[in-house]
N, C-alpha and C. Protein backbone atom coordinates (compact mmCIF):
# COMPACT_ATOMS: atom_id res chain seq x y z
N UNK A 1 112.42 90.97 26.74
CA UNK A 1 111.21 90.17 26.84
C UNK A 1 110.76 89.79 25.42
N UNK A 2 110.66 88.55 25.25
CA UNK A 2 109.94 87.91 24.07
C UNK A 2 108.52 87.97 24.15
N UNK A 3 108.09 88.66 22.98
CA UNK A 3 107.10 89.06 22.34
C UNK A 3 105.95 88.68 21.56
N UNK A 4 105.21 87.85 21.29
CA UNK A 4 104.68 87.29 19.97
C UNK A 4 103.27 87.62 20.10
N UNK A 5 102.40 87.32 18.73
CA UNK A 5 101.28 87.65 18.48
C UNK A 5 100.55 86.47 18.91
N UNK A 6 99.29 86.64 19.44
CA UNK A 6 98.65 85.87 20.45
C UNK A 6 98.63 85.22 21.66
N UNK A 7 99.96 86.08 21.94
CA UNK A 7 100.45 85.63 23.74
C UNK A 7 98.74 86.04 24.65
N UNK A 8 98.92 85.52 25.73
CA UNK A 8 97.87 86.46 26.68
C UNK A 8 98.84 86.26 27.81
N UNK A 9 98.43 87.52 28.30
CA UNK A 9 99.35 88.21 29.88
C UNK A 9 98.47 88.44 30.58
N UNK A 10 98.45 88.48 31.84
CA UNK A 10 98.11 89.53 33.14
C UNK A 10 98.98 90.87 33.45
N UNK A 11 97.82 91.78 33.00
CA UNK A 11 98.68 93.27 33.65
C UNK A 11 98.31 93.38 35.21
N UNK A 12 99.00 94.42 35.63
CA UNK A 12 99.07 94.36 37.01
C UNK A 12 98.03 95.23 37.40
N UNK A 13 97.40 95.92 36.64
CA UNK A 13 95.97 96.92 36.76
C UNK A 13 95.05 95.67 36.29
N UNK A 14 93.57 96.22 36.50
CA UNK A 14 92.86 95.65 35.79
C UNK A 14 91.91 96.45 35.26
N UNK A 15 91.19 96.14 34.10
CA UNK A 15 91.10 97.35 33.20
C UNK A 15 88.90 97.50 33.93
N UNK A 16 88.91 98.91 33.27
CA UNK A 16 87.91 98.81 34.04
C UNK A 16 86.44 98.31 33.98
N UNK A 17 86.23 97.18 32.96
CA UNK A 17 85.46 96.09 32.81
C UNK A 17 85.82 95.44 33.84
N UNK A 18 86.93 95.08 34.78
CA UNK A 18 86.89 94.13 35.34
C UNK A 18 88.12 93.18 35.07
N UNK A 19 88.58 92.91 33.59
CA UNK A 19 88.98 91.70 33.19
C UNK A 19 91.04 92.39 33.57
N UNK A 20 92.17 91.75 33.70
CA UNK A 20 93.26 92.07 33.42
C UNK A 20 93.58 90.78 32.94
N UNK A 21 92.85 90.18 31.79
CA UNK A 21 93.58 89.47 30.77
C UNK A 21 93.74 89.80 29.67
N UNK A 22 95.13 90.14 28.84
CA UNK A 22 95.00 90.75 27.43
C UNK A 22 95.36 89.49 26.05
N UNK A 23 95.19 89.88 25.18
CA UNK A 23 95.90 89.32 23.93
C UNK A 23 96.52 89.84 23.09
N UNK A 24 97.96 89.78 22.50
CA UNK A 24 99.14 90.76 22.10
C UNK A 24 98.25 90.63 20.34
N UNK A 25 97.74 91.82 19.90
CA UNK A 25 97.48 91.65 18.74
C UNK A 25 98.22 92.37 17.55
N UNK A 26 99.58 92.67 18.46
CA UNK A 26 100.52 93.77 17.22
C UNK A 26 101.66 93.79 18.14
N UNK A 27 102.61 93.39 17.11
CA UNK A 27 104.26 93.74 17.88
C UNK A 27 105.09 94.71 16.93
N UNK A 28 105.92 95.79 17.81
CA UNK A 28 106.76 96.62 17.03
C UNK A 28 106.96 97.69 18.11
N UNK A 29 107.40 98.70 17.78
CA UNK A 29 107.94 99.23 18.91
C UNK A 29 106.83 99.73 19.67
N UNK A 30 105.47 99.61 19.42
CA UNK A 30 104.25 99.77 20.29
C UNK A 30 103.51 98.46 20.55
N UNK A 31 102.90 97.97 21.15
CA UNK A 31 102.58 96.38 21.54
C UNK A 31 101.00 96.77 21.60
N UNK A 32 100.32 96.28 20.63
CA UNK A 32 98.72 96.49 20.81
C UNK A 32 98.29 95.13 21.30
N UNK A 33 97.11 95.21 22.47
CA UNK A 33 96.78 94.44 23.05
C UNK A 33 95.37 94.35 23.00
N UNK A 34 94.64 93.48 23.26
CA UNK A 34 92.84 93.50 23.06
C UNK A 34 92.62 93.14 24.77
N UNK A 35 91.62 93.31 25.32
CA UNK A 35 90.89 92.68 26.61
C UNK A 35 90.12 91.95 26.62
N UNK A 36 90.31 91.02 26.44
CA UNK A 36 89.83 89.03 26.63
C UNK A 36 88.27 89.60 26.92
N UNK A 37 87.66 90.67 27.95
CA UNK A 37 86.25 90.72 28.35
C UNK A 37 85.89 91.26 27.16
N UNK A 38 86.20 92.15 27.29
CA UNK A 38 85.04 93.34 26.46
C UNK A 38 85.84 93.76 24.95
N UNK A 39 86.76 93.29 24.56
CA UNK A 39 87.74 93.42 23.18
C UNK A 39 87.80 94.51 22.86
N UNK A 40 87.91 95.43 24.15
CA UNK A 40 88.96 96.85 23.27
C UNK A 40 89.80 96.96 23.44
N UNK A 41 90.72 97.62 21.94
CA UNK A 41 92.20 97.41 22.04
C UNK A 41 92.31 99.04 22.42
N UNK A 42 93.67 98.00 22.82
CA UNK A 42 94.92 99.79 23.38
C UNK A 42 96.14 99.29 22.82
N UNK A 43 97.30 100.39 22.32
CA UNK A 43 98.00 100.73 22.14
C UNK A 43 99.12 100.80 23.06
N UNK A 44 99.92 100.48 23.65
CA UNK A 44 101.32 100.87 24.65
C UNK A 44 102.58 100.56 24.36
N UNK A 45 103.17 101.72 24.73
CA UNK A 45 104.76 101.68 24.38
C UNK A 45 105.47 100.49 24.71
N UNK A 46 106.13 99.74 24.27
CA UNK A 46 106.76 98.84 24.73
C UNK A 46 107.46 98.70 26.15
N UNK A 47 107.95 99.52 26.23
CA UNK A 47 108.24 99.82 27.65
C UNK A 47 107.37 99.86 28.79
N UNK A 48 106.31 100.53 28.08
CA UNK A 48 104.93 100.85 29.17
C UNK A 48 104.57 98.94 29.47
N UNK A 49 104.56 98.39 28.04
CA UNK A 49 103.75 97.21 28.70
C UNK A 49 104.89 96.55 29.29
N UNK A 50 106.35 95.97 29.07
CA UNK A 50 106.79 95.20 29.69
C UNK A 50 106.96 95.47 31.18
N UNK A 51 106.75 96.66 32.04
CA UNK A 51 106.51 97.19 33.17
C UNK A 51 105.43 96.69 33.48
N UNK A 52 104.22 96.76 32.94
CA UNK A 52 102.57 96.43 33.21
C UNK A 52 102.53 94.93 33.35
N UNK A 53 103.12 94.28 32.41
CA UNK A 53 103.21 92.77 32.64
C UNK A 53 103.63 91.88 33.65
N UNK A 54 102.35 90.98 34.08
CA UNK A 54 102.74 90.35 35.63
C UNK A 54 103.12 88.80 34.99
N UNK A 55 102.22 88.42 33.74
CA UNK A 55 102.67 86.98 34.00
C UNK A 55 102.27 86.53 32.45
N UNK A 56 103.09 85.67 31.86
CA UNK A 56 102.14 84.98 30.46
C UNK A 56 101.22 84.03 30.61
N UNK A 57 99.86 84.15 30.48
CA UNK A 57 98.96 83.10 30.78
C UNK A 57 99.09 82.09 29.61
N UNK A 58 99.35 82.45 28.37
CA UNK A 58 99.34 81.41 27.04
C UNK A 58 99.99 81.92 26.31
N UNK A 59 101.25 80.87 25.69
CA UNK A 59 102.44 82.03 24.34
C UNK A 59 101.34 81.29 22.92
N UNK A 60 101.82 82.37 22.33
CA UNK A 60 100.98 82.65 20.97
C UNK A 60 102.07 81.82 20.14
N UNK A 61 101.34 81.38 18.68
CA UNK A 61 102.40 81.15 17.73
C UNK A 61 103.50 81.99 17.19
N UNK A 62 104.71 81.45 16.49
CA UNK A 62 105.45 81.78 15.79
C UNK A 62 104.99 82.96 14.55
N UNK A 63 105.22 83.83 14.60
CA UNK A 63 104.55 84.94 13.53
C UNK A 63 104.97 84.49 12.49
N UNK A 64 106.21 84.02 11.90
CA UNK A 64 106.78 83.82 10.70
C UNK A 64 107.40 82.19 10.33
């Protein structure tokens, strides 16, 4: 799964504000994400999120 900084996804939970829209704000072998509602970030294993991930709502730019 391709990765980039400022993607937004739908996880398949929704967090408990309410919102399951995120924004990828860190790539590497942990994927930090923010919550579009209430902007707290979390941390998840890469693995953890590409499991959690239902859909890309918007791809982010080119990092480099």
């Amino acid at each position: 799964m391709e990765i980039k900084i400022g993607d937004v996804v739908r996880l398949k939970k929704k967090h408990p504000c309410g919102s399951d829209q995120w924004q990828v704000i860190r790539v590497g072998a942990d994927i930090g994400i923010r919550c579009q509602k209430c902007h707290r970030r979390v941390l998840l294993a890469r693995g953890v999120f590409e499991r959690r991930a239902k859909v890309f709502l918007s791809r982010g730019s080119e990092a480099f």
